[in-house]
N, C-alpha and C. Protein backbone atom coordinates (compact mmCIF):
# COMPACT_ATOMS: atom_id res chain seq x y z
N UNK A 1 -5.94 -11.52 -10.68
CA UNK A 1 -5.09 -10.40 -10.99
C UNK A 1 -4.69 -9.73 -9.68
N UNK A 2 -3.22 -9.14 -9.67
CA UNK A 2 -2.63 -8.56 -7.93
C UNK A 2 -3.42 -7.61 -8.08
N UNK A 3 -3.68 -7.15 -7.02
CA UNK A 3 -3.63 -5.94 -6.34
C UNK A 3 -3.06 -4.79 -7.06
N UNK A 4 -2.94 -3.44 -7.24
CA UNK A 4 -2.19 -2.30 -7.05
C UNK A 4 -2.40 -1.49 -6.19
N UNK A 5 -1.76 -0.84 -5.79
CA UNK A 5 -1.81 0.28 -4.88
C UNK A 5 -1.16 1.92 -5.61
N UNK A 6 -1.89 2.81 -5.32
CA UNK A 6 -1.47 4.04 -5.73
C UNK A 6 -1.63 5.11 -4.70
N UNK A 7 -0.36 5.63 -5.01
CA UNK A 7 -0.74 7.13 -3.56
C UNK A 7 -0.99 8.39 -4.44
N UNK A 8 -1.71 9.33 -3.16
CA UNK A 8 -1.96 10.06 -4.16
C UNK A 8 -1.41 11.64 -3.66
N UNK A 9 -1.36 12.86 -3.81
CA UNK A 9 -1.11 13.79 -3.15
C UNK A 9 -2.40 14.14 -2.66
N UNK A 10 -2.13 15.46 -1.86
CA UNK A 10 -3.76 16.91 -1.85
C UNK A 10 -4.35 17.14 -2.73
N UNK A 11 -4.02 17.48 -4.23
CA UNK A 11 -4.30 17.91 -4.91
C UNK A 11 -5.28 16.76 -5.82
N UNK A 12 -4.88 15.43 -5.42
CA UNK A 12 -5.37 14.28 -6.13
C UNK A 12 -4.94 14.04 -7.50
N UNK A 13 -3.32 14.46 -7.48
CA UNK A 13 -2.56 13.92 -8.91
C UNK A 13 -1.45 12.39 -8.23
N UNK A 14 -0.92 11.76 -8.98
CA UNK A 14 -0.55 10.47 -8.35
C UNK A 14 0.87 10.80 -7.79
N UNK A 15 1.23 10.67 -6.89
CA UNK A 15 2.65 10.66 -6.40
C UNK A 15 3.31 9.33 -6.17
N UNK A 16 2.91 8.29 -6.55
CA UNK A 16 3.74 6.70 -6.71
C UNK A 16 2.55 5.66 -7.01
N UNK A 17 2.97 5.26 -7.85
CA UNK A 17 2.63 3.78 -7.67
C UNK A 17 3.25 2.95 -7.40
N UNK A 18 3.16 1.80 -6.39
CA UNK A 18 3.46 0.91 -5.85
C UNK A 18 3.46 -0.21 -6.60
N UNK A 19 4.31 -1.27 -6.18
CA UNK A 19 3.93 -2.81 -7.07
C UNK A 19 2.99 -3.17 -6.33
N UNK A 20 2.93 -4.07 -7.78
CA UNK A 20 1.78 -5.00 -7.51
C UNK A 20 1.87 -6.18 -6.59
N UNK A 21 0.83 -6.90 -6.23
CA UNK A 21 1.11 -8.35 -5.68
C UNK A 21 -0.04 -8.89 -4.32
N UNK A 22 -0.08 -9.44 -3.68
CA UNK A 22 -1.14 -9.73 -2.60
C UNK A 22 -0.90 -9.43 -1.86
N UNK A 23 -1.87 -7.97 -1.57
CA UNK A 23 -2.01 -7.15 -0.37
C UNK A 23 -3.97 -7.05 0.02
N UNK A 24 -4.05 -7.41 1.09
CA UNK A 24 -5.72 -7.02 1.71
C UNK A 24 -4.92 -5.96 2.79
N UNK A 25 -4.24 -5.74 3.29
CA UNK A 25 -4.33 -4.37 4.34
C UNK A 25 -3.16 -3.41 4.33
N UNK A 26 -3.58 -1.93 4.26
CA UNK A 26 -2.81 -1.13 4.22
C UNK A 26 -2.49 -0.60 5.74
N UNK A 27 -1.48 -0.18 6.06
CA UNK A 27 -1.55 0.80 7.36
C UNK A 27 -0.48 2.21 7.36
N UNK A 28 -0.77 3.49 7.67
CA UNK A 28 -0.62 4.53 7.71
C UNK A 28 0.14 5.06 8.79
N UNK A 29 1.09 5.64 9.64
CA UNK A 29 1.63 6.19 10.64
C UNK A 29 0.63 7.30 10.70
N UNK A 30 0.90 7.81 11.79
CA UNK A 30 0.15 9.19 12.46
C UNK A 30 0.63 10.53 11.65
N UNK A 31 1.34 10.05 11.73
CA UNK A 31 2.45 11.46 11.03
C UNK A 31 2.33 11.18 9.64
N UNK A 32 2.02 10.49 8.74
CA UNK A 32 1.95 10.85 7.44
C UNK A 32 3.13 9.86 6.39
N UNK A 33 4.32 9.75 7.70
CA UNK A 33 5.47 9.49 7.00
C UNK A 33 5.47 8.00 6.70
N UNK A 34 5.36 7.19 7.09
CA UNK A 34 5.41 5.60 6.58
C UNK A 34 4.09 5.36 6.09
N UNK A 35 4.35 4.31 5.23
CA UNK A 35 3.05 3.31 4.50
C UNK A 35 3.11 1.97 4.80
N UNK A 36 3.03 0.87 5.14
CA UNK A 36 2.87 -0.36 5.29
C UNK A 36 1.72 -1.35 4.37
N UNK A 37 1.89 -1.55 3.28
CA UNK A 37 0.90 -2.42 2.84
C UNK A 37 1.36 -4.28 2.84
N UNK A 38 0.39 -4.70 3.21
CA UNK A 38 0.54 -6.06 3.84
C UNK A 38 -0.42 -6.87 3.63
N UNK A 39 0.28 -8.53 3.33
CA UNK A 39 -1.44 -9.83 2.69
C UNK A 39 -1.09 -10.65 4.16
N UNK A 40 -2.50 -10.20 4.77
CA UNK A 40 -2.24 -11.48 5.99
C UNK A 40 -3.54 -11.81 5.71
N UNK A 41 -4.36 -12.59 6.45
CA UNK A 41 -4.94 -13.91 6.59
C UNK A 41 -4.79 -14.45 5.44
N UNK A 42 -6.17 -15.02 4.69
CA UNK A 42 -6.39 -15.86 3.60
C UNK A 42 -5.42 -14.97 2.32
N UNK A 43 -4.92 -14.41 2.64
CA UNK A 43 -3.97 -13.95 1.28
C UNK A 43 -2.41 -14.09 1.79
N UNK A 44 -1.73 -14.49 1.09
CA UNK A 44 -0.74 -15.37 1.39
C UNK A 44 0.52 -13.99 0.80
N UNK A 45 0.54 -13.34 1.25
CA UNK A 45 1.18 -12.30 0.55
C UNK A 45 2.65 -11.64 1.69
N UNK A 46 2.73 -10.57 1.51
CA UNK A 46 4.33 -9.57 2.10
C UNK A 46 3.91 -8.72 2.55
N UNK A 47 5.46 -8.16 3.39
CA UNK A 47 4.85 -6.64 3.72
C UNK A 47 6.12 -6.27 3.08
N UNK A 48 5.66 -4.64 2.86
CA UNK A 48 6.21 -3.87 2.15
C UNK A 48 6.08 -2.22 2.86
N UNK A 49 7.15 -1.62 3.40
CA UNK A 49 7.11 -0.60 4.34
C UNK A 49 7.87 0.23 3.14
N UNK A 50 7.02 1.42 2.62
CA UNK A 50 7.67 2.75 2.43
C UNK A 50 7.38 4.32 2.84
């Protein structure tokens, strides 16, 4: 079964869910503003920048 990913706010109510699909690593900007979730090694997966 994929992956999901969910963001969340401060408050800890959901502000997006993301699709699904093969992701092992997320990455974050400094600033808050981009998301990058990404399937590299043994997971054969995408990246996906929002």
């Amino acid at each position: 079964m994929p992956s999901k990913a969910t963001v969340f706010n401060s408050k800890c109510d959901i502000a997006w869910e993301l699709s699904s699909g093969a992701k092992n690593v997320a990455y974050y900007s400094f600033d808050g503003i981009h998301l990058a979730l990404c399937g590299f090694g043994n997971v054969a997966g995408n990246m996906e920048i929002w």
